[in-house]
C-alpha atoms as a PDB file:
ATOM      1  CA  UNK A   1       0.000   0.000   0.000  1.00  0.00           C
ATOM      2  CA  UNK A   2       1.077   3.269  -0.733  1.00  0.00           C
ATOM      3  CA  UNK A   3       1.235   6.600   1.002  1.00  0.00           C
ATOM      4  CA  UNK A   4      -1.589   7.593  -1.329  1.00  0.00           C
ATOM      5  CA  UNK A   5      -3.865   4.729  -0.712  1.00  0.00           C
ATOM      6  CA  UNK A   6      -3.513   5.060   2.958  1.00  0.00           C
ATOM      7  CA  UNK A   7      -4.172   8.745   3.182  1.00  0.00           C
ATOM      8  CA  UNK A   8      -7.219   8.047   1.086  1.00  0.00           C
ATOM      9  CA  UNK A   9      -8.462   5.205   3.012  1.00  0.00           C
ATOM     10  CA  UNK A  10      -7.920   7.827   6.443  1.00  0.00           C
ATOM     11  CA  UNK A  11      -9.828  10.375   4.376  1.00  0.00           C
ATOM     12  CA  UNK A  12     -12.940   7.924   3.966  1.00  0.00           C
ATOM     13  CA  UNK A  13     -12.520   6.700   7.788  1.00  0.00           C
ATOM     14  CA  UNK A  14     -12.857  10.753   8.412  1.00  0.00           C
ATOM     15  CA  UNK A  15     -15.964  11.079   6.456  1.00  0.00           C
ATOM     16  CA  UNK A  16     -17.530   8.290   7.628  1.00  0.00           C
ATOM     17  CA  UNK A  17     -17.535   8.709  11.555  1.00  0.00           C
ATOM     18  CA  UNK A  18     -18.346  12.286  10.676  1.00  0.00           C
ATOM     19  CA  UNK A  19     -21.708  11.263   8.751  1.00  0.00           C
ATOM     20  CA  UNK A  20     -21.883   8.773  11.628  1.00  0.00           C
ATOM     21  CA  UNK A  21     -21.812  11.380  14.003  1.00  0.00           C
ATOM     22  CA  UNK A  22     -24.195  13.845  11.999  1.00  0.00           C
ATOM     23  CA  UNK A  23     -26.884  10.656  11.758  1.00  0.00           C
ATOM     24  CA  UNK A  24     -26.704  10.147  15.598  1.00  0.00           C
ATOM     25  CA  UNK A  25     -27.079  13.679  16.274  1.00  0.00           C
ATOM     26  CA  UNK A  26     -30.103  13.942  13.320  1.00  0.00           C
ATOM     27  CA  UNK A  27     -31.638  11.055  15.590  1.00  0.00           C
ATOM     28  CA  UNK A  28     -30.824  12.753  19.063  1.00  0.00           C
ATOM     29  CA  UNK A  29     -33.008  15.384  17.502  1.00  0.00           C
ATOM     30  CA  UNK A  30     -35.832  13.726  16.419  1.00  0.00           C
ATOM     31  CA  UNK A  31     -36.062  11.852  19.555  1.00  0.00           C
ATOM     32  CA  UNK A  32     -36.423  14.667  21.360  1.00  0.00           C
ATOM     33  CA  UNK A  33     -38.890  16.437  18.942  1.00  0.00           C
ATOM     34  CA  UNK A  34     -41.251  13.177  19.190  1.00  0.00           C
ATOM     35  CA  UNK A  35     -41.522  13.442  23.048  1.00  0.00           C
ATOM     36  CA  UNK A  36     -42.403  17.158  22.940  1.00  0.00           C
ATOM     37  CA  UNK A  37     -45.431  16.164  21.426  1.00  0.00           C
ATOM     38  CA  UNK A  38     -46.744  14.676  24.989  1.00  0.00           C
ATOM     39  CA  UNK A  39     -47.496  17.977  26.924  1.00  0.00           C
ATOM     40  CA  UNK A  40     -45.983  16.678  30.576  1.00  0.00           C
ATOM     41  CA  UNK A  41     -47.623  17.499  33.585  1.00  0.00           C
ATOM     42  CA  UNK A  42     -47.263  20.119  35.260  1.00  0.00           C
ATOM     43  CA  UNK A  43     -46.810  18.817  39.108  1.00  0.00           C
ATOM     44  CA  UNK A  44     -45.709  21.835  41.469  1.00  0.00           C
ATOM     45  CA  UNK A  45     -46.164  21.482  45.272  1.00  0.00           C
ATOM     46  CA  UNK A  46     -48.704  23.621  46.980  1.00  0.00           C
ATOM     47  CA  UNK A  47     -48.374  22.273  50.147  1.00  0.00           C
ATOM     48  CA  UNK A  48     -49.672  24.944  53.212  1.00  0.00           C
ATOM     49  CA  UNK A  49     -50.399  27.593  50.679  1.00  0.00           C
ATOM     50  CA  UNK A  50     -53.599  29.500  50.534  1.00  0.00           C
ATOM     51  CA  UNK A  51     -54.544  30.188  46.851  1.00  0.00           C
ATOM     52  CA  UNK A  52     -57.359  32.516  45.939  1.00  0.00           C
ATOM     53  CA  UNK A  53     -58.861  33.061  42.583  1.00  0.00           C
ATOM     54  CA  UNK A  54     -56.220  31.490  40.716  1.00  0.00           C
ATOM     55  CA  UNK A  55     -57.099  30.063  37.005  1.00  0.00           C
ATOM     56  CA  UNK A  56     -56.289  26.381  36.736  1.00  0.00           C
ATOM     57  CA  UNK A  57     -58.716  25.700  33.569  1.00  0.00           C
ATOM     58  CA  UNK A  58     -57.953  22.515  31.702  1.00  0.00           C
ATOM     59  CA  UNK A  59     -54.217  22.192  32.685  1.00  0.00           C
ATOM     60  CA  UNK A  60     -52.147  19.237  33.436  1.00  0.00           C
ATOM     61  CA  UNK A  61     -51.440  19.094  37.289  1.00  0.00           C
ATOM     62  CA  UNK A  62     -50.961  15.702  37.580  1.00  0.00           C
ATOM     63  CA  UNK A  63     -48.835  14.491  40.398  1.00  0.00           C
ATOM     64  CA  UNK A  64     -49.290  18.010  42.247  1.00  0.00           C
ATOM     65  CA  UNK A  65     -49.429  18.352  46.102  1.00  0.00           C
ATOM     66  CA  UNK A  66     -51.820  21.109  47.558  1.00  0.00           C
ATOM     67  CA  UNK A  67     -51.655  19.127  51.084  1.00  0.00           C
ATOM     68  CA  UNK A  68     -52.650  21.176  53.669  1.00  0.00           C
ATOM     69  CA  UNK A  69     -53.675  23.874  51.423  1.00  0.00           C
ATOM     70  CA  UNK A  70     -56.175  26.937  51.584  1.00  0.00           C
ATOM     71  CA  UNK A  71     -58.469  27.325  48.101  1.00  0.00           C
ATOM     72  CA  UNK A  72     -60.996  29.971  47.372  1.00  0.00           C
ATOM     73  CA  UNK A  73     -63.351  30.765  44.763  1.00  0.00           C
ATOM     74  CA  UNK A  74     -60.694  29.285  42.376  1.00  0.00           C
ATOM     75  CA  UNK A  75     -61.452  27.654  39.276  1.00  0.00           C
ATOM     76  CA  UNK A  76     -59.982  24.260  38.128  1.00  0.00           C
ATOM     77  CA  UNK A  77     -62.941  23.189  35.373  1.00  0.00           C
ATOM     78  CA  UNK A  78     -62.051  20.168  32.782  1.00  0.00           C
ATOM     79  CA  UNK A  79     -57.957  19.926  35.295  1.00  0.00           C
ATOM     80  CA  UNK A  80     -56.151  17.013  34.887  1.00  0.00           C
ATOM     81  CA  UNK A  81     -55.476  16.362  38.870  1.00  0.00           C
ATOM     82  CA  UNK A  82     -54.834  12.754  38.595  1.00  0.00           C
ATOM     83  CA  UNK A  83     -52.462  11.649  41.302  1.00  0.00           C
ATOM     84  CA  UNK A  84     -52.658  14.691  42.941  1.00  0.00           C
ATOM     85  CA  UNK A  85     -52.467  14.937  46.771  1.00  0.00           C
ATOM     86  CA  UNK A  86     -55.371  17.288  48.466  1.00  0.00           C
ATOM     87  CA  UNK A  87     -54.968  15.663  51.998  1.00  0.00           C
ATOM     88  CA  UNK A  88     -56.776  17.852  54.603  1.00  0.00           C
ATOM     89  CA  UNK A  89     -57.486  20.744  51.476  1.00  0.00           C
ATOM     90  CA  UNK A  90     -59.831  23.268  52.401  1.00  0.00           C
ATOM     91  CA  UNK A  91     -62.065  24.247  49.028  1.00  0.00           C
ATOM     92  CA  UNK A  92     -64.266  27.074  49.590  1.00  0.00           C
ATOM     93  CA  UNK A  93     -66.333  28.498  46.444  1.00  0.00           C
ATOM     94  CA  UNK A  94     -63.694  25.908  44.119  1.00  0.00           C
ATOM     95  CA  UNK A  95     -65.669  25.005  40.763  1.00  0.00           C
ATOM     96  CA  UNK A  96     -64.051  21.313  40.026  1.00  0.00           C
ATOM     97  CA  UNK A  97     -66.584  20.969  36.844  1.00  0.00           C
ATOM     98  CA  UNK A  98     -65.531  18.451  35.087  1.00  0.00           C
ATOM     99  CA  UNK A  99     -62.231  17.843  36.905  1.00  0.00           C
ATOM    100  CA  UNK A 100     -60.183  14.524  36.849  1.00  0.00           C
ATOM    101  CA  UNK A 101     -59.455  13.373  40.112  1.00  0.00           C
ATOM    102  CA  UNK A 102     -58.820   9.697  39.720  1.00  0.00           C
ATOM    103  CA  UNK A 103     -56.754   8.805  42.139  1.00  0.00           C
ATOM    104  CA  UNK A 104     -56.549  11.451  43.815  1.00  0.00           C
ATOM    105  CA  UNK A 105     -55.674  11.603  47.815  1.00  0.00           C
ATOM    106  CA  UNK A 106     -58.672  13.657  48.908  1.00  0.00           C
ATOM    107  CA  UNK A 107     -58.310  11.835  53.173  1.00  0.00           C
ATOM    108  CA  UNK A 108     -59.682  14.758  55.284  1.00  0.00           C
ATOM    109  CA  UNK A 109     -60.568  17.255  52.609  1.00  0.00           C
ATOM    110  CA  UNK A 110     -63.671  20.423  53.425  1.00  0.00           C
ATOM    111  CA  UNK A 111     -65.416  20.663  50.148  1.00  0.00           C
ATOM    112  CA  UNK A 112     -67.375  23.856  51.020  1.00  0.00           C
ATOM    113  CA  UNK A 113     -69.889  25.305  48.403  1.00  0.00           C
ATOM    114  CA  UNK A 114     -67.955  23.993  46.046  1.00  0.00           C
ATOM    115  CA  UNK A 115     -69.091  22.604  42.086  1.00  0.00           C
ATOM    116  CA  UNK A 116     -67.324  18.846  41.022  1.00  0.00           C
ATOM    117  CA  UNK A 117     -70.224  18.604  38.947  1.00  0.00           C
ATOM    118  CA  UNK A 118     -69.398  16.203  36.164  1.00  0.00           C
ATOM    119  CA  UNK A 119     -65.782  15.447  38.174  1.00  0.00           C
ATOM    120  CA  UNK A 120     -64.322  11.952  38.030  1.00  0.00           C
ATOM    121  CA  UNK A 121     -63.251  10.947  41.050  1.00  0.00           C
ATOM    122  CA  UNK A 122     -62.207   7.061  40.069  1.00  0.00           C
ATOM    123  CA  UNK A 123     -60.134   4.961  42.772  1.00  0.00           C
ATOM    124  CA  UNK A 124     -59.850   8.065  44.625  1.00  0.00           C
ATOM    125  CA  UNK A 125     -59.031   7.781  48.200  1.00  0.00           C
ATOM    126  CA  UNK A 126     -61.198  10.340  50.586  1.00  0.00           C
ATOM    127  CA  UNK A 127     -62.062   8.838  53.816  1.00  0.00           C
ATOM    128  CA  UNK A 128     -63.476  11.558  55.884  1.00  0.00           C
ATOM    129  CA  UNK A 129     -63.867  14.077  53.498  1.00  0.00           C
ATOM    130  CA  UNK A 130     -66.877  16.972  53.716  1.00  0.00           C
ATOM    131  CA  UNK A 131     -68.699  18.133  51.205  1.00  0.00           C
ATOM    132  CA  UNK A 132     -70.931  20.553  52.358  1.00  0.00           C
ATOM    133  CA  UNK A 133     -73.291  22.550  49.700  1.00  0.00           C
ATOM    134  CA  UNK A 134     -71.202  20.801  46.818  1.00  0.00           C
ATOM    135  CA  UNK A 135     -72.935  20.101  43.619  1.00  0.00           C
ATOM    136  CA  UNK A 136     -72.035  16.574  42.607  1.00  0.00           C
ATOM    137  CA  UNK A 137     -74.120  16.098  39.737  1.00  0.00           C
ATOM    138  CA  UNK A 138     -72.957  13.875  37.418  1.00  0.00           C
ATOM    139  CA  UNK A 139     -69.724  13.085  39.265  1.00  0.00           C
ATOM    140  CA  UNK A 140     -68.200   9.275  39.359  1.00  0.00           C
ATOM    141  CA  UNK A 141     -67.481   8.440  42.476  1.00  0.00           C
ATOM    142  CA  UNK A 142     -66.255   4.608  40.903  1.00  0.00           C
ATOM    143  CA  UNK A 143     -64.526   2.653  43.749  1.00  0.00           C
ATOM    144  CA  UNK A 144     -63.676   5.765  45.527  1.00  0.00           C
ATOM    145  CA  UNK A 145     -63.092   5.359  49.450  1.00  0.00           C
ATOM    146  CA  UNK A 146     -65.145   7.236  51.815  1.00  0.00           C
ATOM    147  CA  UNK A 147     -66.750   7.165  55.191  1.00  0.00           C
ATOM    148  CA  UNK A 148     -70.196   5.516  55.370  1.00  0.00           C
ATOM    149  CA  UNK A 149     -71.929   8.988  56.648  1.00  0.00           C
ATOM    150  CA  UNK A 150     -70.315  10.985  54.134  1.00  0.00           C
ATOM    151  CA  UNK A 151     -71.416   8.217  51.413  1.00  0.00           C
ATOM    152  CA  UNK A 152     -75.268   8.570  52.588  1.00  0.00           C
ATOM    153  CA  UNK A 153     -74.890  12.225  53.003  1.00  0.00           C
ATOM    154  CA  UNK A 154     -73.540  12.175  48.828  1.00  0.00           C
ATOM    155  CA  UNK A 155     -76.500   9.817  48.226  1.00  0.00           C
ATOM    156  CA  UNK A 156     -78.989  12.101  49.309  1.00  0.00           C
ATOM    157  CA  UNK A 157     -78.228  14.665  46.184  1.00  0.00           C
ATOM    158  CA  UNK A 158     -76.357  12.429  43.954  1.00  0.00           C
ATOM    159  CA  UNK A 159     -77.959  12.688  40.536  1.00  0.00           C
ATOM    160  CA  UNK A 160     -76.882  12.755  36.885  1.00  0.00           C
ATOM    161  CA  UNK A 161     -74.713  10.484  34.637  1.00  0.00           C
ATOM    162  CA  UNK A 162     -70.756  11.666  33.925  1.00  0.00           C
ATOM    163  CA  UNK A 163     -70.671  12.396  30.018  1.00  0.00           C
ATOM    164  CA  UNK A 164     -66.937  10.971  29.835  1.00  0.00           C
ATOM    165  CA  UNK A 165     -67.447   7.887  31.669  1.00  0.00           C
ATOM    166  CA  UNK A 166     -70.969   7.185  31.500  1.00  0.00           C
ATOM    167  CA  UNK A 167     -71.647   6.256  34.466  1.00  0.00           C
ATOM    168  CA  UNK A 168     -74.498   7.303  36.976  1.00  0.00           C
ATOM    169  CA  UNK A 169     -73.485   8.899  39.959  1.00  0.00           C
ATOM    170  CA  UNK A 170     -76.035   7.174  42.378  1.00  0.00           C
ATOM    171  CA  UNK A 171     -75.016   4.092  40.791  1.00  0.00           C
ATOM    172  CA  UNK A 172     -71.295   4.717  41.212  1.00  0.00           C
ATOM    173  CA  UNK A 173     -71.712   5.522  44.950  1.00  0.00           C
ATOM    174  CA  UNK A 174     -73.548   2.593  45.259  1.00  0.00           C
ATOM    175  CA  UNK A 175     -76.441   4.419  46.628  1.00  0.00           C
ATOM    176  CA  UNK A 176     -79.180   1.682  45.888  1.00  0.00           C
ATOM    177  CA  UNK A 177     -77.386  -0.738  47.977  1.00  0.00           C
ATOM    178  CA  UNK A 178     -76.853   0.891  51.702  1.00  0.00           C
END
């Protein structure tokens, strides 16, 4: 081999961990650009903080913590709070309509003339919970935990069918079986 032939073949090495490099980056890139797609949540931690009036309309706070917290007259229609940890909330005046709270830890929480009209509330957890003067038609309250006089306080005004889910809100509390 000459010195020609091995410069060349050096030259074509060159070029080809460069273009190597460039396709790696290209798919680095695209990568990325596909999981930008996927809005992510938006968890922050609320925990002890009182929040009044604040806008929380359709957005992703999944995975949040308001534990402990103070809301008023806030409004947190069609939220994404799945996951999200509300132990011993306060809600005074909080309009929930149409609200996802699967899931949700909801233990001790004061709903106070509050609207989860149309809320789902699946698997949530919210064992001695209060909801005094809340509007709760069409909520589902599917395998959600709660205390037996809070369940036959909720079945006294349940009413209405969830339009995501479906399913009836008496029947979902299991209201025809106490």
């Amino acid at each position: 081999m000459n010195y020609e032939d091995e410069h060349c073949g050096y030259r074509f090495g060159a070029i080809a961990a460069r273009v190597a490099v460039t396709m790696i980056c290209i798919l680095m890139l695209a990568i990325a650009n596909l999981s930008l797609g996927v809005p992510e949540a938006q968890a922050v931690a609320y925990e002890k903080q009182t929040l009044y009036g604040v806008d929380f309309v359709e957005q992703d706070l999944r995975d949040s913590n308001f534990t402990l917290a103070t809301i008023r007259a806030c409004d947190f229609t069609k939220a994404n709070l799945q996951g999200v940890q509300l132990f011993r909330t306060k809600f005074k005046n909080v309009n929930l309509e149409g609200a996802d709270l699967s899931f949700a830890t909801l233990d001790s929480a004061l709903f106070l003339e509050s609207n989860l009209k149309n809320a789902i509330l699946e698997g949530a957890f919210a064992y001695n919970s209060v909801f005094r003067n809340t509007e709760i038609e069409g909520a589902d309250f599917t395998d959600i935990f709660l205390s037996d006089d809070t369940l036959m306080d909720l079945c006294e005004i349940a009413s209405g069918t969830n339009p995501v889910t479906g399913n009836n809100t008496r029947d979902t509390l299991g209201c025809d079986y106490l």
